[in-house]
PDB file of N, CA and C in Angstrom:
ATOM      1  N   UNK A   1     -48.144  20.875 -39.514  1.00  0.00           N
ATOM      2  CA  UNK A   1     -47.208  21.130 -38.453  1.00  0.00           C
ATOM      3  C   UNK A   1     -47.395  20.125 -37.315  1.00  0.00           C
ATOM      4  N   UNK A   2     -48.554  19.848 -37.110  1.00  0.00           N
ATOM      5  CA  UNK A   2     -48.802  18.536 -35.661  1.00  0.00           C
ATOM      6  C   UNK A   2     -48.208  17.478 -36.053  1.00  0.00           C
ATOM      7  N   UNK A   3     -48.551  17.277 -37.388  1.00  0.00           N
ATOM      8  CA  UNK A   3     -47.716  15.672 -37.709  1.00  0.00           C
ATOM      9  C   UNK A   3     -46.388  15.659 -37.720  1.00  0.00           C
ATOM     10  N   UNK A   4     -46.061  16.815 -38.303  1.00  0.00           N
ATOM     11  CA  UNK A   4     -44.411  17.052 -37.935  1.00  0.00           C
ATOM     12  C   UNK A   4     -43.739  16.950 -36.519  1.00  0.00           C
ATOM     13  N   UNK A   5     -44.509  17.353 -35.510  1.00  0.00           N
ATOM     14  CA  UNK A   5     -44.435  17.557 -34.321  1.00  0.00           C
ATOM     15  C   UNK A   5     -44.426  16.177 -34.178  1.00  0.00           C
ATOM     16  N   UNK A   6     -45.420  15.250 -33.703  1.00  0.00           N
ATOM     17  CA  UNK A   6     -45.338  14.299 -33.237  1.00  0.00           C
ATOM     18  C   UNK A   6     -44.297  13.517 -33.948  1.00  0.00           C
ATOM     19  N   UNK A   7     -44.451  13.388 -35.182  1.00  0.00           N
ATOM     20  CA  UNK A   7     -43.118  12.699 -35.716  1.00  0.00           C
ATOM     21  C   UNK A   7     -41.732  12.733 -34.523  1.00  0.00           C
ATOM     22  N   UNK A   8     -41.392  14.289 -34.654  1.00  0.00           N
ATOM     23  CA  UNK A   8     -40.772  14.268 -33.694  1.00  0.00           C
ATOM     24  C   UNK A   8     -40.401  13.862 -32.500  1.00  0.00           C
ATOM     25  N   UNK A   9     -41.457  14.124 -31.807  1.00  0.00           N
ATOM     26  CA  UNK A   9     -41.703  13.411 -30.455  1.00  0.00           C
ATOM     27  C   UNK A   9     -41.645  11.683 -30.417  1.00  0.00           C
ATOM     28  N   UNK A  10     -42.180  11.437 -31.813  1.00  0.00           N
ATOM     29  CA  UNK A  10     -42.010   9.660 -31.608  1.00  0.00           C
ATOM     30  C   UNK A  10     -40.402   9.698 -31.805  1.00  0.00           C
ATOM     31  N   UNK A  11     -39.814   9.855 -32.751  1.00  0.00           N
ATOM     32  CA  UNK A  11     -38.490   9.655 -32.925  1.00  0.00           C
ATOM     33  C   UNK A  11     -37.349  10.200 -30.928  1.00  0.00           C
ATOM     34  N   UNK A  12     -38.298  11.304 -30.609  1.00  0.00           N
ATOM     35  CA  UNK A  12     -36.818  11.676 -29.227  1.00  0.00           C
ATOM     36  C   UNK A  12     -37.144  10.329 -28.526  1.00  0.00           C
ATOM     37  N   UNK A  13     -38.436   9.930 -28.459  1.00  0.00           N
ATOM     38  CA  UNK A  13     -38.801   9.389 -27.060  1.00  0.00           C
ATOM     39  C   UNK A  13     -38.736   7.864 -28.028  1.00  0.00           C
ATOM     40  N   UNK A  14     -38.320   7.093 -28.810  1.00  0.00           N
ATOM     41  CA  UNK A  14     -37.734   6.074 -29.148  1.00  0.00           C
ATOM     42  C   UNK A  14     -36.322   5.641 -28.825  1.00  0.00           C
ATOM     43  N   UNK A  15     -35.477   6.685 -29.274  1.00  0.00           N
ATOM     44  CA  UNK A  15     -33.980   7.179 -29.036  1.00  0.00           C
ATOM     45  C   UNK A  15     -34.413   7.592 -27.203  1.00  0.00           C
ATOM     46  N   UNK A  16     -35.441   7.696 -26.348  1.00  0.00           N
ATOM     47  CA  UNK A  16     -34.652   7.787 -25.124  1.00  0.00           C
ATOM     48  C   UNK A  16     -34.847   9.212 -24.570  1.00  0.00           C
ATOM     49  N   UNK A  17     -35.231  10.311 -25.295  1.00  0.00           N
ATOM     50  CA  UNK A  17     -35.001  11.323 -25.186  1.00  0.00           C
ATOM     51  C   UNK A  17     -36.538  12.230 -24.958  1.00  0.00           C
ATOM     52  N   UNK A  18     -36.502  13.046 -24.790  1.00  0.00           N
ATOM     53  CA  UNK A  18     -37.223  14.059 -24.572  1.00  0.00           C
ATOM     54  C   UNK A  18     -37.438  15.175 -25.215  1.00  0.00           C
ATOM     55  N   UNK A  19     -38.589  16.038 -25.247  1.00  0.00           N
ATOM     56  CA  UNK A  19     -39.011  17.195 -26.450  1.00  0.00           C
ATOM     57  C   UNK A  19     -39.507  18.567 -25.345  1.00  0.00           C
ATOM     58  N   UNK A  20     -38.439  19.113 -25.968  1.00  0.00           N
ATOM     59  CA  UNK A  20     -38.536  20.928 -24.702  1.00  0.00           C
ATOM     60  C   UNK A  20     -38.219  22.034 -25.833  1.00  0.00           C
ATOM     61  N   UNK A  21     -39.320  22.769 -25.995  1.00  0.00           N
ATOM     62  CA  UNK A  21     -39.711  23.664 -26.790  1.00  0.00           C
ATOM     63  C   UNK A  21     -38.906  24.916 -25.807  1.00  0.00           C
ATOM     64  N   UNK A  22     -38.106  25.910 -26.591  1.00  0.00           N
ATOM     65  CA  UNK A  22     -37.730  27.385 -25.719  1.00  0.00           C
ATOM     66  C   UNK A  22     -37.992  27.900 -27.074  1.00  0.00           C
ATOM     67  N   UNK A  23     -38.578  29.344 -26.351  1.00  0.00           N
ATOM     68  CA  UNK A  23     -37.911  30.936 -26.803  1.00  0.00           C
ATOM     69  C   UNK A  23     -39.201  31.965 -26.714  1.00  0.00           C
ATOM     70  N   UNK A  24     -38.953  32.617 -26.905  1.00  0.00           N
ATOM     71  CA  UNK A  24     -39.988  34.202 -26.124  1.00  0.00           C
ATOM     72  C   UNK A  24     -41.028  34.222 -26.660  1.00  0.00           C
ATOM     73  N   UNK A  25     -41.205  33.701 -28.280  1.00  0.00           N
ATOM     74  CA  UNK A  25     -42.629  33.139 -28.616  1.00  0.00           C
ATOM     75  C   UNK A  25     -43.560  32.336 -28.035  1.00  0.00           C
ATOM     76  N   UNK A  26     -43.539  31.747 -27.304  1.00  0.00           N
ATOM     77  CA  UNK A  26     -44.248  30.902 -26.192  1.00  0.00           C
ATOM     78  C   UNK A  26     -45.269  31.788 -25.175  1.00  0.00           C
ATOM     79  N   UNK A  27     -44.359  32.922 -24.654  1.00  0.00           N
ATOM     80  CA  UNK A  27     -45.105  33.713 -23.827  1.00  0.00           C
ATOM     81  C   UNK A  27     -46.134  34.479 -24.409  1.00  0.00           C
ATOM     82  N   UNK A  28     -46.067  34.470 -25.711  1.00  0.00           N
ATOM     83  CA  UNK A  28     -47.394  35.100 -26.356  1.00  0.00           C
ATOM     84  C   UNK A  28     -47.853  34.514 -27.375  1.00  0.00           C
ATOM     85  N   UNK A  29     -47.883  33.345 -27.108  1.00  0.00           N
ATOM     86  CA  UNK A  29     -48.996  32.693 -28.301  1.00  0.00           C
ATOM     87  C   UNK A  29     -49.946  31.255 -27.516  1.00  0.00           C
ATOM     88  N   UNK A  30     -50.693  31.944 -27.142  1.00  0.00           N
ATOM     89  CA  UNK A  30     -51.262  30.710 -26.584  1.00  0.00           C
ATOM     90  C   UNK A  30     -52.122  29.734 -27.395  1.00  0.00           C
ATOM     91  N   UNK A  31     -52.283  29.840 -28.732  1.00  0.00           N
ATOM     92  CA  UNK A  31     -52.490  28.660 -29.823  1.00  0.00           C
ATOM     93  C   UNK A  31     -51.374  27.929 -29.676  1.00  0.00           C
ATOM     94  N   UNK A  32     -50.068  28.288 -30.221  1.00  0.00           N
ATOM     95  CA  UNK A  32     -48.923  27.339 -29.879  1.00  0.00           C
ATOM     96  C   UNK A  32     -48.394  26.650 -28.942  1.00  0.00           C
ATOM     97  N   UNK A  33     -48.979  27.000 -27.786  1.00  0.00           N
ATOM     98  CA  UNK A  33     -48.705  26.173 -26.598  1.00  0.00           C
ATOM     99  C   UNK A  33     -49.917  25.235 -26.263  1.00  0.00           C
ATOM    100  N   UNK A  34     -51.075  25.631 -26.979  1.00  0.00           N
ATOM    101  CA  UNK A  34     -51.867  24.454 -26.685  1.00  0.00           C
ATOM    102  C   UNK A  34     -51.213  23.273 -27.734  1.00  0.00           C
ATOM    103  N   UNK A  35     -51.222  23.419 -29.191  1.00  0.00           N
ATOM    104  CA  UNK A  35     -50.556  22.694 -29.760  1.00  0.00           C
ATOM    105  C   UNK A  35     -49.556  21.739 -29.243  1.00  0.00           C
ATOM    106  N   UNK A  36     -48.865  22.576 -28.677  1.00  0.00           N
ATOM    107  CA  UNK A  36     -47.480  21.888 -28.019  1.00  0.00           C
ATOM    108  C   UNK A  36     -47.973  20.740 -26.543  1.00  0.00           C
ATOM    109  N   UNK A  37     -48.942  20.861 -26.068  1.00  0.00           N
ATOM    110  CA  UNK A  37     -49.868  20.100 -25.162  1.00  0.00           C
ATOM    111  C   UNK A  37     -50.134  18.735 -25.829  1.00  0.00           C
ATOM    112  N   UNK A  38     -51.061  19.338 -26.966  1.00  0.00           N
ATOM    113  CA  UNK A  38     -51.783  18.026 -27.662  1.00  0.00           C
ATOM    114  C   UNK A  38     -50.675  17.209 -28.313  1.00  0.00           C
ATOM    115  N   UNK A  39     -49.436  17.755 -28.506  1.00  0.00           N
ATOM    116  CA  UNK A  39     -48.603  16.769 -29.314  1.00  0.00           C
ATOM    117  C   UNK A  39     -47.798  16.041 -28.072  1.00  0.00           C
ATOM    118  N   UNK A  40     -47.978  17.004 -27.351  1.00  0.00           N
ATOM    119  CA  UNK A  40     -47.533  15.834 -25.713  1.00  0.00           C
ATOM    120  C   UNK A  40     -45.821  16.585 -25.403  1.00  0.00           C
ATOM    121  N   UNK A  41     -45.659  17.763 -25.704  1.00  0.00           N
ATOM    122  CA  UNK A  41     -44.371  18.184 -25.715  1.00  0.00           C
ATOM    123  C   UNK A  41     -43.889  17.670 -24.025  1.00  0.00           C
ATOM    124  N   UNK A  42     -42.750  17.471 -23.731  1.00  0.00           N
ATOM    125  CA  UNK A  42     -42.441  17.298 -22.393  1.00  0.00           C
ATOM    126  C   UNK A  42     -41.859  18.407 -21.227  1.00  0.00           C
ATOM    127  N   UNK A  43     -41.672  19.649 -22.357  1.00  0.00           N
ATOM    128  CA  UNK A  43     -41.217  20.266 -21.097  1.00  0.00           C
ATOM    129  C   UNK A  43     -41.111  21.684 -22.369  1.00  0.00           C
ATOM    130  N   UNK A  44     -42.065  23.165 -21.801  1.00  0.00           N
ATOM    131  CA  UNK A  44     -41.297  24.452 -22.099  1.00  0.00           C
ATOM    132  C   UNK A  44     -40.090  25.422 -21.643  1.00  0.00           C
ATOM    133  N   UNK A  45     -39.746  26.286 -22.121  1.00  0.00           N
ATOM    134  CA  UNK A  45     -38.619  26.856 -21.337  1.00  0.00           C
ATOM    135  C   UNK A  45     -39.207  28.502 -21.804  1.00  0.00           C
ATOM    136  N   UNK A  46     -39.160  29.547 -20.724  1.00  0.00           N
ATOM    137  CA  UNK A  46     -39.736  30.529 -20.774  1.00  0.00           C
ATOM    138  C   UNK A  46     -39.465  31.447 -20.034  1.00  0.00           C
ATOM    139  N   UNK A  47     -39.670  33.159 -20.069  1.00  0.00           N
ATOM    140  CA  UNK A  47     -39.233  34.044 -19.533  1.00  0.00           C
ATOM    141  C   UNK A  47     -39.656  33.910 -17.911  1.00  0.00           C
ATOM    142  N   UNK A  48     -39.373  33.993 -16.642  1.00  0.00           N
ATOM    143  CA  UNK A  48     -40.196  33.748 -15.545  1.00  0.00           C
ATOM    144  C   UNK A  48     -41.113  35.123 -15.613  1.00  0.00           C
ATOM    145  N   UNK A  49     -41.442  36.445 -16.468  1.00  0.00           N
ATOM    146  CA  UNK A  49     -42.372  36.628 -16.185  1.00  0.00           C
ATOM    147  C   UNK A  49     -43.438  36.326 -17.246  1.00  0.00           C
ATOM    148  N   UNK A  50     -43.497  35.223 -17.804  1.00  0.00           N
ATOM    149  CA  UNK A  50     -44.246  34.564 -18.949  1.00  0.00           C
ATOM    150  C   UNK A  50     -45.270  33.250 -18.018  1.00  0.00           C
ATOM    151  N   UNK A  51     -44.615  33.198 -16.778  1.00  0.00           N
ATOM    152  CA  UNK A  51     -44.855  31.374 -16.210  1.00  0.00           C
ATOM    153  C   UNK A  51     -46.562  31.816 -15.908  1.00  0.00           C
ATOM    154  N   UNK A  52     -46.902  32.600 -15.058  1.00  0.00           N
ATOM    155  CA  UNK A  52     -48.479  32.473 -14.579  1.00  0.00           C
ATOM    156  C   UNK A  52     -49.146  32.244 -16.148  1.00  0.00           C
ATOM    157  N   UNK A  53     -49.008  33.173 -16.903  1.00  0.00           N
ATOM    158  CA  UNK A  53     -49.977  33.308 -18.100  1.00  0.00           C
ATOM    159  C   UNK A  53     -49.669  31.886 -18.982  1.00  0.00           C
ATOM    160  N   UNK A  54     -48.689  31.438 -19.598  1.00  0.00           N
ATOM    161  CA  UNK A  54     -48.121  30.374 -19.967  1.00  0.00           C
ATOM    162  C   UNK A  54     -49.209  29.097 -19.486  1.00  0.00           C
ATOM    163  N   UNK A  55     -48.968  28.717 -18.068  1.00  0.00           N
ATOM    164  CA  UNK A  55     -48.973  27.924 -16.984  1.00  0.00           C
ATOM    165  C   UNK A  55     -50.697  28.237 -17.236  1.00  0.00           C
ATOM    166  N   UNK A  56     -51.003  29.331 -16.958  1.00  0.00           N
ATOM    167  CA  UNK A  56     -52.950  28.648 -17.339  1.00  0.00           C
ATOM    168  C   UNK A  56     -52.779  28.711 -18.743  1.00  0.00           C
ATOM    169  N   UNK A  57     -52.649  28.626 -20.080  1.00  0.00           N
ATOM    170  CA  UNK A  57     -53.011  28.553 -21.041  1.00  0.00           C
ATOM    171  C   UNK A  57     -52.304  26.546 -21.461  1.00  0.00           C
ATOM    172  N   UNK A  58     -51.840  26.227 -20.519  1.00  0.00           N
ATOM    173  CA  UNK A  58     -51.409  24.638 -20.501  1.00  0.00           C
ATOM    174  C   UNK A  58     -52.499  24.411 -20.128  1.00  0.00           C
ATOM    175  N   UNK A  59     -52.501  24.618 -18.418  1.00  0.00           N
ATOM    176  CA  UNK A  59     -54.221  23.838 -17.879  1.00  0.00           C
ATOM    177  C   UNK A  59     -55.220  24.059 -18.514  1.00  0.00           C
ATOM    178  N   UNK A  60     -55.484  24.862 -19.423  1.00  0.00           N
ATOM    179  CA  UNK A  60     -56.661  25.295 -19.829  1.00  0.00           C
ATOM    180  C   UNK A  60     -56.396  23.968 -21.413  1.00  0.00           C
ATOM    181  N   UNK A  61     -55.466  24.081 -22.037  1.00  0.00           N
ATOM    182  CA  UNK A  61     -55.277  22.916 -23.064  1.00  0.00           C
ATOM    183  C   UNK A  61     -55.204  21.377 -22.590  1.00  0.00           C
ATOM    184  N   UNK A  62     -55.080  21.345 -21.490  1.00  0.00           N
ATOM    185  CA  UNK A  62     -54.849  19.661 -20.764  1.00  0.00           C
ATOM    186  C   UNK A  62     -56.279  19.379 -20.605  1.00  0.00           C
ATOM    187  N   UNK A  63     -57.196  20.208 -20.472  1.00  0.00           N
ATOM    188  CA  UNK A  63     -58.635  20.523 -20.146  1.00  0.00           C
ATOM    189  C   UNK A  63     -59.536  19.996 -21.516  1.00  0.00           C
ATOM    190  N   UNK A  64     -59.037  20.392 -22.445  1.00  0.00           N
ATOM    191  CA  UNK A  64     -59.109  19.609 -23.450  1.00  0.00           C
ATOM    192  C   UNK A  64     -59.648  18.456 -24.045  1.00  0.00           C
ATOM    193  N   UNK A  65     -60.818  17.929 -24.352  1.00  0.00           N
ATOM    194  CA  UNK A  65     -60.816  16.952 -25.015  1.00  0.00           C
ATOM    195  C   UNK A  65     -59.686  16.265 -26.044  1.00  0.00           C
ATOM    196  N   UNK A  66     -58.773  14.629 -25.562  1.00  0.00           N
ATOM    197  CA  UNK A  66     -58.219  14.473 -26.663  1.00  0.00           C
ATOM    198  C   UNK A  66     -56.861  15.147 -26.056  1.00  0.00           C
ATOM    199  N   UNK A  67     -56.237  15.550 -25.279  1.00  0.00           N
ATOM    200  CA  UNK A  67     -55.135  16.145 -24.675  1.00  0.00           C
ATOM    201  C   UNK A  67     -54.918  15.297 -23.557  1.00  0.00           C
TER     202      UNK A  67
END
């Protein structure tokens, strides 16, 4: 799945573009949002009462070795 991911990400941001992950799975999986860190996603989209918990489980992945 990471290689898929970045694949991705090389292809938006060649073409110009940008990589923004949405939907309500985000607010409760904080494996997948570190993931989404290390592959360098550019932007989530999320419930506003998801942002505090969300929002440290990023800093806590940017924290990261390798992120």
């Amino acid at each position: 799945m990471k290689k898929s991911l970045m694949e991705m990400r090389d292809a938006c941001r060649v073409s110009g573009g940008t990589v923004t992950v949405r939907g309500r799975l985000l607010a409760n999986a904080s494996a997948l949002v570190s993931l989404l860190v290390a592959v360098g996603v550019d932007a989530v989209s999320i419930n506003p009462e998801a942002i505090p918990r969300v929002m440290k489980w990023i800093v806590d992945a940017e924290k990261q070795p390798g992120t």
